[in-house]
Protein backbone atom coordinates (compact mmCIF):
# COMPACT_ATOMS: atom_id res chain seq x y z
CA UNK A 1 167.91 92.55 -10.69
CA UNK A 2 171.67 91.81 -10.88
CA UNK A 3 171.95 95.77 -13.09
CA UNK A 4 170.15 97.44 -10.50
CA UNK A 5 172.20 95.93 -7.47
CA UNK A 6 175.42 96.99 -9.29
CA UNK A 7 174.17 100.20 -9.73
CA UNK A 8 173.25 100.59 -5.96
CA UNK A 9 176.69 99.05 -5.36
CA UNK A 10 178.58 101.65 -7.41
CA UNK A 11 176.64 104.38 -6.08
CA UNK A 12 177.22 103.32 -2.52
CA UNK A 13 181.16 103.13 -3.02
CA UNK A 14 180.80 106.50 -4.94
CA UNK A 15 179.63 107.60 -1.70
CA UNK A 16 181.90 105.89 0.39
CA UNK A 17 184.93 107.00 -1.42
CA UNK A 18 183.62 110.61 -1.53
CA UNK A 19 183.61 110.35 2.34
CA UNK A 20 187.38 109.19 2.33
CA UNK A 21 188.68 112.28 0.05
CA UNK A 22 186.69 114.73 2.57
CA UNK A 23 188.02 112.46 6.02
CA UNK A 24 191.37 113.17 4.32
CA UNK A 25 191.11 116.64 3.28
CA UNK A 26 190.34 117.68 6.60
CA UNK A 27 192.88 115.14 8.08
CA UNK A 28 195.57 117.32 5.59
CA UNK A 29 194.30 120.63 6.85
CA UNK A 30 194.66 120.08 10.20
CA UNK A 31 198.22 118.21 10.17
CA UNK A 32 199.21 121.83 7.69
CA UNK A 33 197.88 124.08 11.04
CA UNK A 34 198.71 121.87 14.08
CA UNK A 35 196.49 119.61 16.25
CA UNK A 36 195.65 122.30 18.84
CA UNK A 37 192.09 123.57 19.29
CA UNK A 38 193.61 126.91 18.79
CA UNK A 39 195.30 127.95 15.94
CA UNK A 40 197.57 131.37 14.84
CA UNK A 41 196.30 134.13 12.87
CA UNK A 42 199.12 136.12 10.99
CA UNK A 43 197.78 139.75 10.79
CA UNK A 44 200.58 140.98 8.66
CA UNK A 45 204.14 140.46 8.07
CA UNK A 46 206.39 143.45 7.27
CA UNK A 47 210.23 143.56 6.49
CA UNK A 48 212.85 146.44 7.09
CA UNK A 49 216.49 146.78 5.13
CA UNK A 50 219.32 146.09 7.00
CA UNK A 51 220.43 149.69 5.83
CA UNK A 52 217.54 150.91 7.84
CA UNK A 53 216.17 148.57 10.55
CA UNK A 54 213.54 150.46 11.64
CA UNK A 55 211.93 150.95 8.59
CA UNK A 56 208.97 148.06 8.47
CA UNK A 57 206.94 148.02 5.15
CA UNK A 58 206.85 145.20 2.07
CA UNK A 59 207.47 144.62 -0.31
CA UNK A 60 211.04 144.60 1.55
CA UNK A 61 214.07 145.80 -0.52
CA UNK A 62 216.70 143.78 0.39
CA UNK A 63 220.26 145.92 -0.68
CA UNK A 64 222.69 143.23 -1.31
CA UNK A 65 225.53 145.96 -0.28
CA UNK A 66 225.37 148.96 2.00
CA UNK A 67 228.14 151.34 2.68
CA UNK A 68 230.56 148.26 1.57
CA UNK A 69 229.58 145.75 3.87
CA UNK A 70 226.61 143.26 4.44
CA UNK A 71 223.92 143.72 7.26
CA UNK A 72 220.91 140.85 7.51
CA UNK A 73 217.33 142.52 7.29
CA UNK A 74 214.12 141.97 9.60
CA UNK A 75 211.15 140.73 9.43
CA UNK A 76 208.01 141.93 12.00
CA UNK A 77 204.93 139.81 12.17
CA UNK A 78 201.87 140.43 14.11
CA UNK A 79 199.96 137.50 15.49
CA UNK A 80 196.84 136.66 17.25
CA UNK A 81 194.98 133.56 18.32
CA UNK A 82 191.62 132.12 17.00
CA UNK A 83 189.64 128.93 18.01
CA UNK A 84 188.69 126.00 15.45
CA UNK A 85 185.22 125.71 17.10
CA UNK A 86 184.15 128.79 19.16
CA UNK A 87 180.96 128.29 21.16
CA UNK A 88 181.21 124.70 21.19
CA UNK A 89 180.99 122.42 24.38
CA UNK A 90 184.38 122.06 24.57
CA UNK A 91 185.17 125.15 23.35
CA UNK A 92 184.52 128.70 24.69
CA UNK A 93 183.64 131.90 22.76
CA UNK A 94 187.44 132.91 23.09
CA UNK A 95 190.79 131.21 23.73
CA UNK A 96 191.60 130.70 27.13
CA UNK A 97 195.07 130.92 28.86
CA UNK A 98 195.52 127.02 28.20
CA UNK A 99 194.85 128.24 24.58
CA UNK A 100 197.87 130.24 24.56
CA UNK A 101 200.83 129.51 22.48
CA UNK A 102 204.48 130.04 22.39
CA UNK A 103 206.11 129.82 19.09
CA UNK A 104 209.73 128.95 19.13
CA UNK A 105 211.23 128.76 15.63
CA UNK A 106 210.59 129.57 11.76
CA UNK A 107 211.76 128.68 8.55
CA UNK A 108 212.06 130.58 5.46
CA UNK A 109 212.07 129.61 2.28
CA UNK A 110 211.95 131.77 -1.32
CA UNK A 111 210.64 131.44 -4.57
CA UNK A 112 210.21 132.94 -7.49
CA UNK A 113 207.22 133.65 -9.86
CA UNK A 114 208.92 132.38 -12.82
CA UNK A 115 209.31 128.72 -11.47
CA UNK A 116 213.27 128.97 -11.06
CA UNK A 117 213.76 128.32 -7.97
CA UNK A 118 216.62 125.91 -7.52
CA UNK A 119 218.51 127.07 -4.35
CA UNK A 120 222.10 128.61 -4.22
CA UNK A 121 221.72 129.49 -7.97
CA UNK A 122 218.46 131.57 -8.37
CA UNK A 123 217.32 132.36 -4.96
CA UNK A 124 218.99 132.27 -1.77
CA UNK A 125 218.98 129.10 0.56
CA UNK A 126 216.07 127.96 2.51
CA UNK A 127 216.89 128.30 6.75
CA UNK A 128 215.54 128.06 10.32
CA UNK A 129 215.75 130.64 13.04
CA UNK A 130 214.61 130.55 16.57
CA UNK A 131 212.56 133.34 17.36
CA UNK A 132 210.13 132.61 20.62
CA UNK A 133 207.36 134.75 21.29
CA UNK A 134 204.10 133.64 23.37
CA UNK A 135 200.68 134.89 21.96
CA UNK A 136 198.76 135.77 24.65
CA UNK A 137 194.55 134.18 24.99
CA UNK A 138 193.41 137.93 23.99
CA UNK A 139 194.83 140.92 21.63
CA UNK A 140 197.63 140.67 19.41
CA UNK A 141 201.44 140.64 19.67
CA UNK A 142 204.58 141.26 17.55
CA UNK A 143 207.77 139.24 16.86
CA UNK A 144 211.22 140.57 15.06
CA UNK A 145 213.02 137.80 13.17
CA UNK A 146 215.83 137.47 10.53
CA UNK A 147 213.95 136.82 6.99
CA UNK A 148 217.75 137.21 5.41
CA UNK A 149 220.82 136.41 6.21
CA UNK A 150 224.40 137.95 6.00
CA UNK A 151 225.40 135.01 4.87
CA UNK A 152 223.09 134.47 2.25
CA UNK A 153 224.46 137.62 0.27
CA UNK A 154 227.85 136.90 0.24
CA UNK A 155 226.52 133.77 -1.41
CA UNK A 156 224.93 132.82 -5.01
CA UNK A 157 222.25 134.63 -6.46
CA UNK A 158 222.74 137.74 -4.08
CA UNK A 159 226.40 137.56 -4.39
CA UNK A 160 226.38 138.19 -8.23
CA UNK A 161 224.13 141.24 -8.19
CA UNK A 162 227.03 143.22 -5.82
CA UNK A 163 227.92 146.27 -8.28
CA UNK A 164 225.37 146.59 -10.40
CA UNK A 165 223.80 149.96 -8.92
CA UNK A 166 220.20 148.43 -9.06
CA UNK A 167 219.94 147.26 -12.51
CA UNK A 168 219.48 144.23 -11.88
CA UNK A 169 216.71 142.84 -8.89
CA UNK A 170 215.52 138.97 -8.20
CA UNK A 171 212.00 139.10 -6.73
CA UNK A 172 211.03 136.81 -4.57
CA UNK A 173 208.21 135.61 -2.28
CA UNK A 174 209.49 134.73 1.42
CA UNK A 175 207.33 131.90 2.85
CA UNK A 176 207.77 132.09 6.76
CA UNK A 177 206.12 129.27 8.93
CA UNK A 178 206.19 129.34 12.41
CA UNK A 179 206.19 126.34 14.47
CA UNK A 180 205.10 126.37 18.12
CA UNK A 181 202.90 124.68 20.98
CA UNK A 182 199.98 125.35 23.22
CA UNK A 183 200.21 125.02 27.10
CA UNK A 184 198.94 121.75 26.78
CA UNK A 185 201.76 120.33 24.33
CA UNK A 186 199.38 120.48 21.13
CA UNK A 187 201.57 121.22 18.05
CA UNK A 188 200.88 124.39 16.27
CA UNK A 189 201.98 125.77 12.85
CA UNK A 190 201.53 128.71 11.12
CA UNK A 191 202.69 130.55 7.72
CA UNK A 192 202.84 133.82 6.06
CA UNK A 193 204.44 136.10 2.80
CA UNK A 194 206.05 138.61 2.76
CA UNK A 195 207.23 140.02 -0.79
CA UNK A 196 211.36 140.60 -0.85
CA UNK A 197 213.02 142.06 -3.64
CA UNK A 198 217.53 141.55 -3.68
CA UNK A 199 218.78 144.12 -5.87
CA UNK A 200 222.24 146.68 -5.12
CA UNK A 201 220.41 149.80 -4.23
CA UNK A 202 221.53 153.25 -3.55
CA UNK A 203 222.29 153.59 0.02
CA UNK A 204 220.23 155.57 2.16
CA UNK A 205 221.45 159.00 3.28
CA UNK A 206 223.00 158.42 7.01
CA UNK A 207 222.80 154.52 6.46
CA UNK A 208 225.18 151.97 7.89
């Protein structure tokens, strides 16, 4: 009797602690995307040169060095809104204007595939912008934000690659998360790649 009531009382804290790990799965997934019922869908992030601002594609190619001086480069992203439970009681099939949310800064941060990714040394420093955009209950919509910096090439890594002519490049992946609210207060966060790749290119023809 006493080996089969241990067994049941393993089993039943097997269970138990299976439960926990799930609860706090979810618990993490939710606290990563914000505790509003809505959340952001990033369509597609695209990045244009400083040399040519207008330009939007990725991978970006970042020139370190255009026409002698420095010039930051953009980054577009289009976003839309989604529900967690659509078609529930307490949800409706779509977001609603309460649903709506208004995103008011983002941080970017780079790494490389390699694993060397100690800031100010082999990729540029990690910063936050303010960029506010509200995504409306239906369709889509587009915000233009700095994904790098003046600054950060007249600084270590970018700094070093000045004269080179392109030989050398330091890809990177640009995480971007946005961080924003619903009309009700709810916290709401969102992120998204873009490839970016620092190198002293050739300058365009009729660039800055």
């Amino acid at each position: 009797m006493h080996s089969i009531l241990s067994s049941r009382t393993l089993a039943g804290l097997a269970v138990a602690v299976s439960s926990i790990i799930g609860l706090t799965s979810c618990a993490s997934e939710l606290t990563r995307t914000g505790s509003s019922p809505a959340f952001v869908i990033i369509d597609s992030i695209v990045g244009a040169s400083g040399a040519e601002p207008e330009e939007f594609g990725s991978p970006l190619a970042s020139d370190v060095q255009t026409g002698g001086g420095t010039f930051n480069d953009l980054g577009r992203a289009t976003l839309r809104l989604g529900l967690r439970n659509p078609g529930s009681a307490t949800n409706p099939t779509a977001p609603s204007t309460l649903n709506t949310i208004t995103l008011s800064r983002y941080r970017v941060e780079f790494r490389r595939s390699d694993g060397r990714n100690t800031q100010g040394v082999d990729v540029p420093y990690a910063f936050d912008g303010a960029a506010t955009v509200t995504i409306p209950a239906q369709g889509s919509t587009e915000v233009i934000f700095e994904v790098v910096r003046n600054q950060a090439k007249l600084e270590a890594p970018l700094s070093n690659l000045r004269g080179l002519g392109g030989r050398l490049i330091i890809s990177t992946i640009a995480e971007i998360t946005f961080f924003g609210r619903d009309q009700v207060g709810n916290e709401v966060v969102a992120t998204g790649t873009l490839s970016v790749n620092f190198a002293d290119f050739a300058d365009p023809e009729g660039g800055q």
